[in-house]
PDB file of N, CA and C in Angstrom:
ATOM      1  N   UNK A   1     106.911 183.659   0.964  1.00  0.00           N
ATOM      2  CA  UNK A   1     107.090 185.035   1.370  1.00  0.00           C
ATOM      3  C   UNK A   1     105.929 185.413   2.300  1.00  0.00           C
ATOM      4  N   UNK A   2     106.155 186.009   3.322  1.00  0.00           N
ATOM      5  CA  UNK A   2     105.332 186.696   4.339  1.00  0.00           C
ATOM      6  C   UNK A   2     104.430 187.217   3.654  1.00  0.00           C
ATOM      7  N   UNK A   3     102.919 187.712   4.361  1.00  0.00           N
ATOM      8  CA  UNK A   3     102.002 188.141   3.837  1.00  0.00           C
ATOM      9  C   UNK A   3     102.449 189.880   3.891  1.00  0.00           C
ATOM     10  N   UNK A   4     103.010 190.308   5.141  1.00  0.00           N
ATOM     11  CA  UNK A   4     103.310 191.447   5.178  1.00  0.00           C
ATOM     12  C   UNK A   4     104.338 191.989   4.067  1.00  0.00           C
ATOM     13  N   UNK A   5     104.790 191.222   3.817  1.00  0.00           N
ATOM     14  CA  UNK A   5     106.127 191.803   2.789  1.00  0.00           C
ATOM     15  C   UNK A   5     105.203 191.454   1.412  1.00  0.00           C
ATOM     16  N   UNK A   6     104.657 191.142   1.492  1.00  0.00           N
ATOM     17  CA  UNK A   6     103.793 190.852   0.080  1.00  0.00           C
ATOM     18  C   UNK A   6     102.538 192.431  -0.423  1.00  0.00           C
ATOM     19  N   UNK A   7     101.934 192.378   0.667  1.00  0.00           N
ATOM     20  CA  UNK A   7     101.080 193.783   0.869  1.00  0.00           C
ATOM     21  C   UNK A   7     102.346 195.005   0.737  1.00  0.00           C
ATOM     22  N   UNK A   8     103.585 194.645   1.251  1.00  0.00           N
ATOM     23  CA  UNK A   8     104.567 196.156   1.162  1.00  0.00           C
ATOM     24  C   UNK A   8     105.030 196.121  -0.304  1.00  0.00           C
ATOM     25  N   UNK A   9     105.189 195.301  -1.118  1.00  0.00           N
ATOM     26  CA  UNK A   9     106.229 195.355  -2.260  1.00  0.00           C
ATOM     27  C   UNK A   9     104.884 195.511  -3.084  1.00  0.00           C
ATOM     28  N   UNK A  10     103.608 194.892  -3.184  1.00  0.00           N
ATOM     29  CA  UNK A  10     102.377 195.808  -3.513  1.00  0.00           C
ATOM     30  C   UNK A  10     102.471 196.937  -3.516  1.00  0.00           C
ATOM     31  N   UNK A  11     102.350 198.087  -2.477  1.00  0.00           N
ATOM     32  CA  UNK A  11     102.417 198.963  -2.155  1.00  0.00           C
ATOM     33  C   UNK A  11     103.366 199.687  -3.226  1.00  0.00           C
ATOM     34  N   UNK A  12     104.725 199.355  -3.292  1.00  0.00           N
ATOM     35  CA  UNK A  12     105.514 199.806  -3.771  1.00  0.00           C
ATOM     36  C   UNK A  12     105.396 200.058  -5.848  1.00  0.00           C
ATOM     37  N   UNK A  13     104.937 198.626  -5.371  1.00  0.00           N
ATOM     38  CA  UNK A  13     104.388 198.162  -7.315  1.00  0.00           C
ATOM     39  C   UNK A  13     102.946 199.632  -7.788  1.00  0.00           C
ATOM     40  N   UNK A  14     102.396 199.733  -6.897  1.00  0.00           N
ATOM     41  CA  UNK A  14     101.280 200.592  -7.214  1.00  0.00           C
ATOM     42  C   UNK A  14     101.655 202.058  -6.896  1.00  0.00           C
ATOM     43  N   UNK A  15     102.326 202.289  -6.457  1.00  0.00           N
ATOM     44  CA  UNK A  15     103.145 203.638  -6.547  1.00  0.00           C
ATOM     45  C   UNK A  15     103.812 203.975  -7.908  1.00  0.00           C
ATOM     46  N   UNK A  16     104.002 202.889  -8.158  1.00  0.00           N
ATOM     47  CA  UNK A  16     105.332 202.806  -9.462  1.00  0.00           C
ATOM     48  C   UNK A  16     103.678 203.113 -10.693  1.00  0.00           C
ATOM     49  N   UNK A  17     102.959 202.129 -10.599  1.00  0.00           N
ATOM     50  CA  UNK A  17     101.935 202.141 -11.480  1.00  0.00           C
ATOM     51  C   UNK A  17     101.442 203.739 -11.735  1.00  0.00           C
ATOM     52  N   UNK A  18     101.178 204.395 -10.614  1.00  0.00           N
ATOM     53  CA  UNK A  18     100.418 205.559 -10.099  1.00  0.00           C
ATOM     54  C   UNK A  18     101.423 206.315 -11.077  1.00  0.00           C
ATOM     55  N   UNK A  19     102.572 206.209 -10.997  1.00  0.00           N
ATOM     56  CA  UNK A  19     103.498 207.223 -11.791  1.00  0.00           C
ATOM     57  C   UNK A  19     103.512 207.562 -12.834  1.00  0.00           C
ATOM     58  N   UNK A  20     103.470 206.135 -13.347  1.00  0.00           N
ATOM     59  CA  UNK A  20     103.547 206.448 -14.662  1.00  0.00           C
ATOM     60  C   UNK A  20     101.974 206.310 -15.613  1.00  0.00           C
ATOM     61  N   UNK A  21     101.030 205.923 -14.597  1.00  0.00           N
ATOM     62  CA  UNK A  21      99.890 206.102 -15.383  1.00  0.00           C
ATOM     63  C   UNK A  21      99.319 207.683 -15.087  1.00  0.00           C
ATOM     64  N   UNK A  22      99.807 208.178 -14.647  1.00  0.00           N
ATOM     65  CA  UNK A  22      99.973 209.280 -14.612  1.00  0.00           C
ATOM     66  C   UNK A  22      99.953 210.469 -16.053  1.00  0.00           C
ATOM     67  N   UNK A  23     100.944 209.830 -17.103  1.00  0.00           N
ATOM     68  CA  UNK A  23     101.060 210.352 -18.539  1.00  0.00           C
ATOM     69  C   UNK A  23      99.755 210.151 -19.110  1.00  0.00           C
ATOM     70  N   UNK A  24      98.940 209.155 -18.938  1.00  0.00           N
ATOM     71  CA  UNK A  24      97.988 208.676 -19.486  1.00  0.00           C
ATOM     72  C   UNK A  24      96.857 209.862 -18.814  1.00  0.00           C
ATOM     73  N   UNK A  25      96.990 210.390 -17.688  1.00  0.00           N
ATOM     74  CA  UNK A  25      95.773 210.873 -17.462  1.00  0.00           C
ATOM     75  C   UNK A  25      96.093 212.419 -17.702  1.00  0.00           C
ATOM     76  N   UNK A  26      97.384 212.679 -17.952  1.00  0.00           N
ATOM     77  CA  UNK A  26      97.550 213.490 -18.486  1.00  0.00           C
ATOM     78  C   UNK A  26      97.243 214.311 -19.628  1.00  0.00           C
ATOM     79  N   UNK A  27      97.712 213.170 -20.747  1.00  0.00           N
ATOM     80  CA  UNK A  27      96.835 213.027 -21.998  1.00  0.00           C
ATOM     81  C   UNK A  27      95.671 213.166 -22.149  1.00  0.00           C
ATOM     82  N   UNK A  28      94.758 212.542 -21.201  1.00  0.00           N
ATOM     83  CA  UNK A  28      93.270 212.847 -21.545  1.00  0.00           C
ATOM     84  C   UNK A  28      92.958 214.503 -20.655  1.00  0.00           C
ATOM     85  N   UNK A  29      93.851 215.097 -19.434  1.00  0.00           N
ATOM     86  CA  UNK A  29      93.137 215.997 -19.599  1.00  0.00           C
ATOM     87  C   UNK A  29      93.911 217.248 -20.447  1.00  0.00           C
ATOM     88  N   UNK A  30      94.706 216.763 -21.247  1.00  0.00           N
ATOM     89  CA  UNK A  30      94.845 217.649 -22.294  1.00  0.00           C
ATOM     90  C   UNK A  30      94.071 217.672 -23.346  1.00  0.00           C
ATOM     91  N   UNK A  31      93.675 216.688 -23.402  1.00  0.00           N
ATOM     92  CA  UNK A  31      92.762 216.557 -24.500  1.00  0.00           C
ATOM     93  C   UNK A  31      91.503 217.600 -24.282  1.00  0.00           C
ATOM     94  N   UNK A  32      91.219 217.204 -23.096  1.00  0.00           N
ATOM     95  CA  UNK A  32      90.179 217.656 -22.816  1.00  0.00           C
ATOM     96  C   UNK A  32      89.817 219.422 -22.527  1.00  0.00           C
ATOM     97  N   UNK A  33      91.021 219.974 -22.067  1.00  0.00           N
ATOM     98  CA  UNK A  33      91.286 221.333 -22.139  1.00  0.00           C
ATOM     99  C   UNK A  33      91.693 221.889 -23.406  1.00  0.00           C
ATOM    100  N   UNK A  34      91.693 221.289 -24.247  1.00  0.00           N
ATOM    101  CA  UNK A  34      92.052 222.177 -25.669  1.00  0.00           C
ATOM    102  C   UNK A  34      90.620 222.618 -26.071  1.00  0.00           C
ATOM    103  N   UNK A  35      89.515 222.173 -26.154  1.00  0.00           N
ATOM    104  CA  UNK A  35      88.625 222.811 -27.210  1.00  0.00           C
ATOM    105  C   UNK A  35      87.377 222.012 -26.118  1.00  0.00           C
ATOM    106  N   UNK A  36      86.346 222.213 -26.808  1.00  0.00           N
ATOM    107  CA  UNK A  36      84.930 221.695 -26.518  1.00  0.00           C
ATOM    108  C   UNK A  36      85.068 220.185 -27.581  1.00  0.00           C
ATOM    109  N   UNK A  37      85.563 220.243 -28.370  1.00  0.00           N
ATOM    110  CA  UNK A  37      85.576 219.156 -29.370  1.00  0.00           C
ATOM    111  C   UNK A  37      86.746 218.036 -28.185  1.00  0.00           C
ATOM    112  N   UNK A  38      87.446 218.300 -28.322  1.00  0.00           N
ATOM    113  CA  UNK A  38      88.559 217.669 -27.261  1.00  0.00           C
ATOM    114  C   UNK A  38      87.798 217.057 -26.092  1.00  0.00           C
ATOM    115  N   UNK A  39      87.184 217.928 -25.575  1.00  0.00           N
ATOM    116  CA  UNK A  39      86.540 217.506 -24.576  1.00  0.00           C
ATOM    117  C   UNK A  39      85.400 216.553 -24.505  1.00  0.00           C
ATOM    118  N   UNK A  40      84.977 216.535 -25.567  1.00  0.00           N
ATOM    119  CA  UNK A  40      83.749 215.339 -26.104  1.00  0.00           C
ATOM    120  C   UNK A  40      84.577 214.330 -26.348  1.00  0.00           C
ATOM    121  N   UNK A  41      86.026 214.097 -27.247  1.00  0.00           N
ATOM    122  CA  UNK A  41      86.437 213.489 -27.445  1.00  0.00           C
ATOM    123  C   UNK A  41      86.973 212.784 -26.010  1.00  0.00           C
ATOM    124  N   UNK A  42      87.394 213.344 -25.014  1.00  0.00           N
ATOM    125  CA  UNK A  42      87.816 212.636 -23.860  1.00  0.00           C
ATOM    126  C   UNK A  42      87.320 211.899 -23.620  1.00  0.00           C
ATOM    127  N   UNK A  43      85.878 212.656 -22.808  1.00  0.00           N
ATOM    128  CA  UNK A  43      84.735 212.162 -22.399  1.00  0.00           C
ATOM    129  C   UNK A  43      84.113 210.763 -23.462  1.00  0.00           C
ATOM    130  N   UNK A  44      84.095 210.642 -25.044  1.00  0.00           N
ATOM    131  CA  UNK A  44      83.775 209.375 -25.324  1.00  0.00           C
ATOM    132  C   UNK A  44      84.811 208.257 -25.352  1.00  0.00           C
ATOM    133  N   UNK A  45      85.925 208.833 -25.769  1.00  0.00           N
ATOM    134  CA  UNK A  45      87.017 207.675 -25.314  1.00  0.00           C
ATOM    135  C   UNK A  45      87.061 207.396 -23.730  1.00  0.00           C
ATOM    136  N   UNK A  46      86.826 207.704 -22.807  1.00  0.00           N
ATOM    137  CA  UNK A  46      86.654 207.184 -21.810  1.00  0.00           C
ATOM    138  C   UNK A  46      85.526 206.634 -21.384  1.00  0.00           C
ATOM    139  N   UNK A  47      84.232 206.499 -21.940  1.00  0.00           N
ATOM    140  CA  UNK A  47      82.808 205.996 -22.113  1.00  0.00           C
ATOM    141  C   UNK A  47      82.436 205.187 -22.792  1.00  0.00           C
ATOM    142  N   UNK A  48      83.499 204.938 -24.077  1.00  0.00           N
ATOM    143  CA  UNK A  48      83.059 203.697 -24.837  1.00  0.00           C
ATOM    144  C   UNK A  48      84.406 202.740 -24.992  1.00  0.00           C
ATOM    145  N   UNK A  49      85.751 203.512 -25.165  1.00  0.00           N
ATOM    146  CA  UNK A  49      86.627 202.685 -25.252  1.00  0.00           C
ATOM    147  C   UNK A  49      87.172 201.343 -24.143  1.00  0.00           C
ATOM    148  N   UNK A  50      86.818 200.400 -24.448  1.00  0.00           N
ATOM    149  CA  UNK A  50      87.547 199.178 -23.202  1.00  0.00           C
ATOM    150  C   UNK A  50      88.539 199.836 -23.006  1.00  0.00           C
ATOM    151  N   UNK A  51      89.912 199.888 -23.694  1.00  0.00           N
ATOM    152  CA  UNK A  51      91.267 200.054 -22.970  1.00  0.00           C
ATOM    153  C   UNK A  51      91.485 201.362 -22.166  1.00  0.00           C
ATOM    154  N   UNK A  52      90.470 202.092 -22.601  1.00  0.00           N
ATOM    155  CA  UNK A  52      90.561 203.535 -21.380  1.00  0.00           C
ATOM    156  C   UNK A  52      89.680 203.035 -20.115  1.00  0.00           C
ATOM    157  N   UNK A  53      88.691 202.604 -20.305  1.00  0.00           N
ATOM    158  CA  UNK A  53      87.854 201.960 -18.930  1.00  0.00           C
ATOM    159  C   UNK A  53      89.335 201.317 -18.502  1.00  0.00           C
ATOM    160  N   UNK A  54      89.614 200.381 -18.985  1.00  0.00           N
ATOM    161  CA  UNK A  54      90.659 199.300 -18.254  1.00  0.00           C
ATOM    162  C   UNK A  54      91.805 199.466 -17.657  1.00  0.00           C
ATOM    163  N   UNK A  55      92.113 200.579 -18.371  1.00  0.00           N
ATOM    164  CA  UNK A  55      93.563 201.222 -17.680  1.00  0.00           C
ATOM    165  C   UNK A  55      93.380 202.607 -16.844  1.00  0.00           C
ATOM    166  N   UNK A  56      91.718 203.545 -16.685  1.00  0.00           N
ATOM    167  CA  UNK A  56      91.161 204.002 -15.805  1.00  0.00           C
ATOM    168  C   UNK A  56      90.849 203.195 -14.473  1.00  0.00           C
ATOM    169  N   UNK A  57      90.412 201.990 -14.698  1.00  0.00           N
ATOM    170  CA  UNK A  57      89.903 201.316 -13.495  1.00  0.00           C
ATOM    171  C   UNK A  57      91.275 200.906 -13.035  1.00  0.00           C
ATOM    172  N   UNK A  58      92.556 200.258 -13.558  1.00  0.00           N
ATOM    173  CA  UNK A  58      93.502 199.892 -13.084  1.00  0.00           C
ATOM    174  C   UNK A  58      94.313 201.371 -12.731  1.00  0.00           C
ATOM    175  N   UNK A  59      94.207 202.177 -12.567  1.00  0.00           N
ATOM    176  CA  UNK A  59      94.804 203.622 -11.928  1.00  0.00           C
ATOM    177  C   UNK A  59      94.125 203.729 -10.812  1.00  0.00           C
ATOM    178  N   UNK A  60      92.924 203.259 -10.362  1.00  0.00           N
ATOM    179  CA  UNK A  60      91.986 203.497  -9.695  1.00  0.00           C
ATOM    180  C   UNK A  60      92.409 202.543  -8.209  1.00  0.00           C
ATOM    181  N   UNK A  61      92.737 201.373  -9.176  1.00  0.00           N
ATOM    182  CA  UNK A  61      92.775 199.932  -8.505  1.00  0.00           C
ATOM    183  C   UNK A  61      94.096 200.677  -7.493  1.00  0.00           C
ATOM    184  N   UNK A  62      94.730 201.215  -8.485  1.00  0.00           N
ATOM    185  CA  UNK A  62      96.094 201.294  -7.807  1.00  0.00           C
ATOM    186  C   UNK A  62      96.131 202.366  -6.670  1.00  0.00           C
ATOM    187  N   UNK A  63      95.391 203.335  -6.940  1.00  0.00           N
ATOM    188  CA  UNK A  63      95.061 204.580  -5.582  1.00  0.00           C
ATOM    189  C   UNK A  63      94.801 203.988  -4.875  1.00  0.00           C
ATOM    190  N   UNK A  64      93.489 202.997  -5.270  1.00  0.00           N
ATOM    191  CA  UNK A  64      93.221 202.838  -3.951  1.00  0.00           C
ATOM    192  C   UNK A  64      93.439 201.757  -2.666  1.00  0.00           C
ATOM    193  N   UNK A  65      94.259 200.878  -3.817  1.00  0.00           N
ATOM    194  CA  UNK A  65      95.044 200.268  -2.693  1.00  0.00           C
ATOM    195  C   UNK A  65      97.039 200.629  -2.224  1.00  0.00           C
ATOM    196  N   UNK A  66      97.032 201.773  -2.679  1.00  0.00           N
ATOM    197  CA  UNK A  66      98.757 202.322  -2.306  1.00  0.00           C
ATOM    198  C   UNK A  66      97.805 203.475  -1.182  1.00  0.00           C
ATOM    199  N   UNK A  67      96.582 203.511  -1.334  1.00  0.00           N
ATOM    200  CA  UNK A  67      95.908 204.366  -0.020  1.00  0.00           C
ATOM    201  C   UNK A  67      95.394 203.700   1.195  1.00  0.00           C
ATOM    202  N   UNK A  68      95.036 202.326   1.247  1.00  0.00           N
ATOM    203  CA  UNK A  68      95.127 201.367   1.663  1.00  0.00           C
ATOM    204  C   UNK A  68      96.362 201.072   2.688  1.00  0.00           C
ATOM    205  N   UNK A  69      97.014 200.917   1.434  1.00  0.00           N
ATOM    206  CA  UNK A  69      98.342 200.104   2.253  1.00  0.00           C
ATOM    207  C   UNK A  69      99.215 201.707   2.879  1.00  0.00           C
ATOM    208  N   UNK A  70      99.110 202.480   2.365  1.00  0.00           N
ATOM    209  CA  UNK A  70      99.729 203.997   3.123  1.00  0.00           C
ATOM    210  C   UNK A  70      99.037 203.988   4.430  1.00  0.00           C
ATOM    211  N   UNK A  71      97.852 204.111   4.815  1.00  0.00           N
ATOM    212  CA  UNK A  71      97.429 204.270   6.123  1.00  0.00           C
ATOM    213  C   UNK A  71      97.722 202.841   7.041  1.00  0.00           C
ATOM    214  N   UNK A  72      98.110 202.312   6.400  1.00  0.00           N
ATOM    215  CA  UNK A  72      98.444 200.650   7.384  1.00  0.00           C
ATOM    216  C   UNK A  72      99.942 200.669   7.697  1.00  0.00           C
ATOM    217  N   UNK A  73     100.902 201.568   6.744  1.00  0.00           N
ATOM    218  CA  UNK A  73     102.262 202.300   7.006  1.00  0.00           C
ATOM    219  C   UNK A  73     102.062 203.338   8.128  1.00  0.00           C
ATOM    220  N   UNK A  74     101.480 204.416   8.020  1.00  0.00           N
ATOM    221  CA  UNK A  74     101.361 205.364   8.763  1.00  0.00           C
ATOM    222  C   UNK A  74     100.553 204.633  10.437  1.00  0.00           C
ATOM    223  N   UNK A  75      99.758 203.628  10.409  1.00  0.00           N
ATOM    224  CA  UNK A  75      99.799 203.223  11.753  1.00  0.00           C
ATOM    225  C   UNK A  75     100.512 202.316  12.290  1.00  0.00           C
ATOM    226  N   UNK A  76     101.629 201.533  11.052  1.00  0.00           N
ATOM    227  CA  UNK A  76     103.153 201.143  11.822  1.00  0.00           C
ATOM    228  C   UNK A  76     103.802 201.877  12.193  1.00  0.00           C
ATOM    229  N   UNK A  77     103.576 202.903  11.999  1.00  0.00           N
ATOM    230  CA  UNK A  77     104.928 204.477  12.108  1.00  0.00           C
ATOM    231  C   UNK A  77     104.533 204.717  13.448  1.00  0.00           C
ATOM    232  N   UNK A  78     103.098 204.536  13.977  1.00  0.00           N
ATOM    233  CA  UNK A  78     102.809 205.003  15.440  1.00  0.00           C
ATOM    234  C   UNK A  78     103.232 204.006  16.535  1.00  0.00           C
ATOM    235  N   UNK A  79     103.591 202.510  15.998  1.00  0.00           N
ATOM    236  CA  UNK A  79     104.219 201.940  16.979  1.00  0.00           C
ATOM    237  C   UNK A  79     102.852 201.083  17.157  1.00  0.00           C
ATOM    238  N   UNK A  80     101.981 200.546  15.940  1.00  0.00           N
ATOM    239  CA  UNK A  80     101.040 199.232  16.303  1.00  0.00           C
ATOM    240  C   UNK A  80     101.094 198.754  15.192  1.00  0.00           C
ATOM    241  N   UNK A  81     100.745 197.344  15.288  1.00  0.00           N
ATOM    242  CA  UNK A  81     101.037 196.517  14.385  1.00  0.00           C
ATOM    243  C   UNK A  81     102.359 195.712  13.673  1.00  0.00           C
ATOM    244  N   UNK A  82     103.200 195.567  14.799  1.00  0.00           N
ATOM    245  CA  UNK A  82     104.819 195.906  14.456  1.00  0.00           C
ATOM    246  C   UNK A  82     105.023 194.600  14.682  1.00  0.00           C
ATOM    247  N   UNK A  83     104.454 193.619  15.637  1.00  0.00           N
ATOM    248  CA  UNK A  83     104.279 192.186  16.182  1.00  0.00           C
ATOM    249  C   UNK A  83     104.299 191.148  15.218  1.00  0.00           C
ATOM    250  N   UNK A  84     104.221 190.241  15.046  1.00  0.00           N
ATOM    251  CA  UNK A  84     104.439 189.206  13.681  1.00  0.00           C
ATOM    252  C   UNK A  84     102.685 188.944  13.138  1.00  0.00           C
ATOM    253  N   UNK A  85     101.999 188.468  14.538  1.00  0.00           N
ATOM    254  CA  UNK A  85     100.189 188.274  14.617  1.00  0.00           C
ATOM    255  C   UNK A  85     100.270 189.459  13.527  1.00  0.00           C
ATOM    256  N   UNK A  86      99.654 190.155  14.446  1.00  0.00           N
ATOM    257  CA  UNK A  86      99.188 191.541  14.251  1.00  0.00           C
ATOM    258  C   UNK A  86      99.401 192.230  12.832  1.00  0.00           C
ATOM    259  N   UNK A  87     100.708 191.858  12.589  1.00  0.00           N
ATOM    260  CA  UNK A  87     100.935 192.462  11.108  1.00  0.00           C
ATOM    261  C   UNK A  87     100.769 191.940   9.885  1.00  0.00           C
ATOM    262  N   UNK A  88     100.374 190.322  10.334  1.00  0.00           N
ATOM    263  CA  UNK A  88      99.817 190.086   9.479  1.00  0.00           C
ATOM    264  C   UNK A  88      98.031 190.117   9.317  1.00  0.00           C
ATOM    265  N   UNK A  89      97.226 190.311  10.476  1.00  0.00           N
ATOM    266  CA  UNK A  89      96.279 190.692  10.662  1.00  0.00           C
ATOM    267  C   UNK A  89      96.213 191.725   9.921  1.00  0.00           C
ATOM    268  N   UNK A  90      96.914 192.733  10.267  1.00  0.00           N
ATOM    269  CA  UNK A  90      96.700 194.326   9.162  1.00  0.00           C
ATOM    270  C   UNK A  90      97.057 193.803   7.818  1.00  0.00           C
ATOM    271  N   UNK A  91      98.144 193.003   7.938  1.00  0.00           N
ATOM    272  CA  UNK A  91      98.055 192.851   5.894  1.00  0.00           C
ATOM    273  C   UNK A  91      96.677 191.817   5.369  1.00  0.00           C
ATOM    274  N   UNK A  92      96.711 191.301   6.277  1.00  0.00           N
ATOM    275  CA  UNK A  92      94.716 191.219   5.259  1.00  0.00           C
ATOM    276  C   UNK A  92      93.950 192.136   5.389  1.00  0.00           C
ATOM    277  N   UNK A  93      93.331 192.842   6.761  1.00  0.00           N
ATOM    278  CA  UNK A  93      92.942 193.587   6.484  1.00  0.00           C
ATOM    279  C   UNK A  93      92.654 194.306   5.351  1.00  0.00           C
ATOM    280  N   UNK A  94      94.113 194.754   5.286  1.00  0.00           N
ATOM    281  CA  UNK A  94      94.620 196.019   4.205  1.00  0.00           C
ATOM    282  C   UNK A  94      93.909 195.048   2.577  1.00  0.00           C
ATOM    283  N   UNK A  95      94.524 194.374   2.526  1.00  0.00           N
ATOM    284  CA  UNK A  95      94.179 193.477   1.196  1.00  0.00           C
ATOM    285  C   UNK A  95      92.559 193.264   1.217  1.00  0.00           C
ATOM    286  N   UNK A  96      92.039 193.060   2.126  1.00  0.00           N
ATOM    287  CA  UNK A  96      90.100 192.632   2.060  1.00  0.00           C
ATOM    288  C   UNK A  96      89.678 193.638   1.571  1.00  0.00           C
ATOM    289  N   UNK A  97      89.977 194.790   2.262  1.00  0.00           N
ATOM    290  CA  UNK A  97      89.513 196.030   2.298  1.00  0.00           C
ATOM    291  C   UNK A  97      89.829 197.002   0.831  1.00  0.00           C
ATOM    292  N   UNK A  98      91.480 196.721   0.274  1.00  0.00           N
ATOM    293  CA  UNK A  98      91.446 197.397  -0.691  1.00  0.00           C
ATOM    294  C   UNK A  98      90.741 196.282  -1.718  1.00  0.00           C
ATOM    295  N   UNK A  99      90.927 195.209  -1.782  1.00  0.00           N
ATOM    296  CA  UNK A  99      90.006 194.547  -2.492  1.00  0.00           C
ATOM    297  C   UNK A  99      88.586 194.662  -2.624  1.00  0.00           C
ATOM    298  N   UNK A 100      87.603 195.474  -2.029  1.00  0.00           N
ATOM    299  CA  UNK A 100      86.111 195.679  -2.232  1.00  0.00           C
ATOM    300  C   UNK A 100      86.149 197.425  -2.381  1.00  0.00           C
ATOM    301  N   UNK A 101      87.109 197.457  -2.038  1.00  0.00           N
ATOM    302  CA  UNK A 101      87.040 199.332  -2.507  1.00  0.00           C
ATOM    303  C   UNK A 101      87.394 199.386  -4.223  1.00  0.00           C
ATOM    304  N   UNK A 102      88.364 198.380  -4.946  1.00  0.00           N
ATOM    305  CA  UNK A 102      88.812 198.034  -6.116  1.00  0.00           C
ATOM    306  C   UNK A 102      87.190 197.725  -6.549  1.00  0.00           C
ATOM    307  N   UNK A 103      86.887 196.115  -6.610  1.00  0.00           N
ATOM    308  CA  UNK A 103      85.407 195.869  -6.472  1.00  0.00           C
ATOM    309  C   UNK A 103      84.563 196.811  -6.970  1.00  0.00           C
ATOM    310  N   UNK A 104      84.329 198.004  -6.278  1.00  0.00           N
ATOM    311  CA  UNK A 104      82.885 198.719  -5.906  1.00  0.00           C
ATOM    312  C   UNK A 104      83.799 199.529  -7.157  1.00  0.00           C
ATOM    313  N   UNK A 105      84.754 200.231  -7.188  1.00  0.00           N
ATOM    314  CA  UNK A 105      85.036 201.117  -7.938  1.00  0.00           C
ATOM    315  C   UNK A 105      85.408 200.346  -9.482  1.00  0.00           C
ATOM    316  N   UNK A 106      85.164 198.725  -9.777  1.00  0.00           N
ATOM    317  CA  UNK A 106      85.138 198.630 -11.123  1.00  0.00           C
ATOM    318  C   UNK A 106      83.503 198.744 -11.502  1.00  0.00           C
ATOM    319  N   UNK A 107      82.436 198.341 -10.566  1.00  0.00           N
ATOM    320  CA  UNK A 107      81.136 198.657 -10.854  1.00  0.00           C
ATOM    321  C   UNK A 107      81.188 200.387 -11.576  1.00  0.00           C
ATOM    322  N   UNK A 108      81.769 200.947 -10.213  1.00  0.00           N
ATOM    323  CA  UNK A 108      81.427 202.212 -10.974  1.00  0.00           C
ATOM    324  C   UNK A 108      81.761 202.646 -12.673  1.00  0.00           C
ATOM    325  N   UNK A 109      83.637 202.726 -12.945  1.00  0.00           N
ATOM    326  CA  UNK A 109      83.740 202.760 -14.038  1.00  0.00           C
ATOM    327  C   UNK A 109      82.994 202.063 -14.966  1.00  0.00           C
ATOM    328  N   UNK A 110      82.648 200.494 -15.088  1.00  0.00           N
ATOM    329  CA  UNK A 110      82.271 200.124 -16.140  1.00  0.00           C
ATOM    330  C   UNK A 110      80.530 200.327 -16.095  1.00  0.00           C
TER     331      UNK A 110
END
């Protein structure tokens, strides 16, 4: 499979992710708007628990490469990168790039 169609059905997979991890961050900021107690409670389940780091950083992973791969859509939409080279040039790009933005942002969470 093409590299470009590989970076697009990505794209698509992390949209899907974004959706529904979505409930999850929901949950915590309900949690967190009910009380001052709630809100400690967020705040340590997201500070000590692995599976909230892990499925925080993988929400993260996923912004920021469906933000990634969105602006590499939006400058096919202008009519560059449309060529066979070229588009696959942008799908690494896109992949290097969301790959050290992922990177830098698991330093941060953990």
């Amino acid at each position: 499979m093409p590299l470009p169609a590989i970076t697009s059905i990505l794209h698509r997979v992390s949209g899907v992710a974004l959706f529904f991890g979505a409930i999850f961050m929901l949950y915590v900021l309900s949690m967190s708007l009910e009380s001052q107690a709630g809100f400690d409670r967020a705040a340590e389940m997201l500070q000590e628990s692995f599976l909230a780091k892990l499925i925080a950083w993988g929400l993260v992973s996923a912004l920021l490469y469906h933000f990634f791969a969105g602006i590499k859509h939006l400058i096919m939409d202008l009519g560059h990168c449309e060529e066979l080279d070229s588009g696959r040039l942008a799908a690494k790009v896109t992949l290097v790039i969301a790959g050290i933005a992922i990177l830098l942002a698991g330093v941060w969470i953990w």
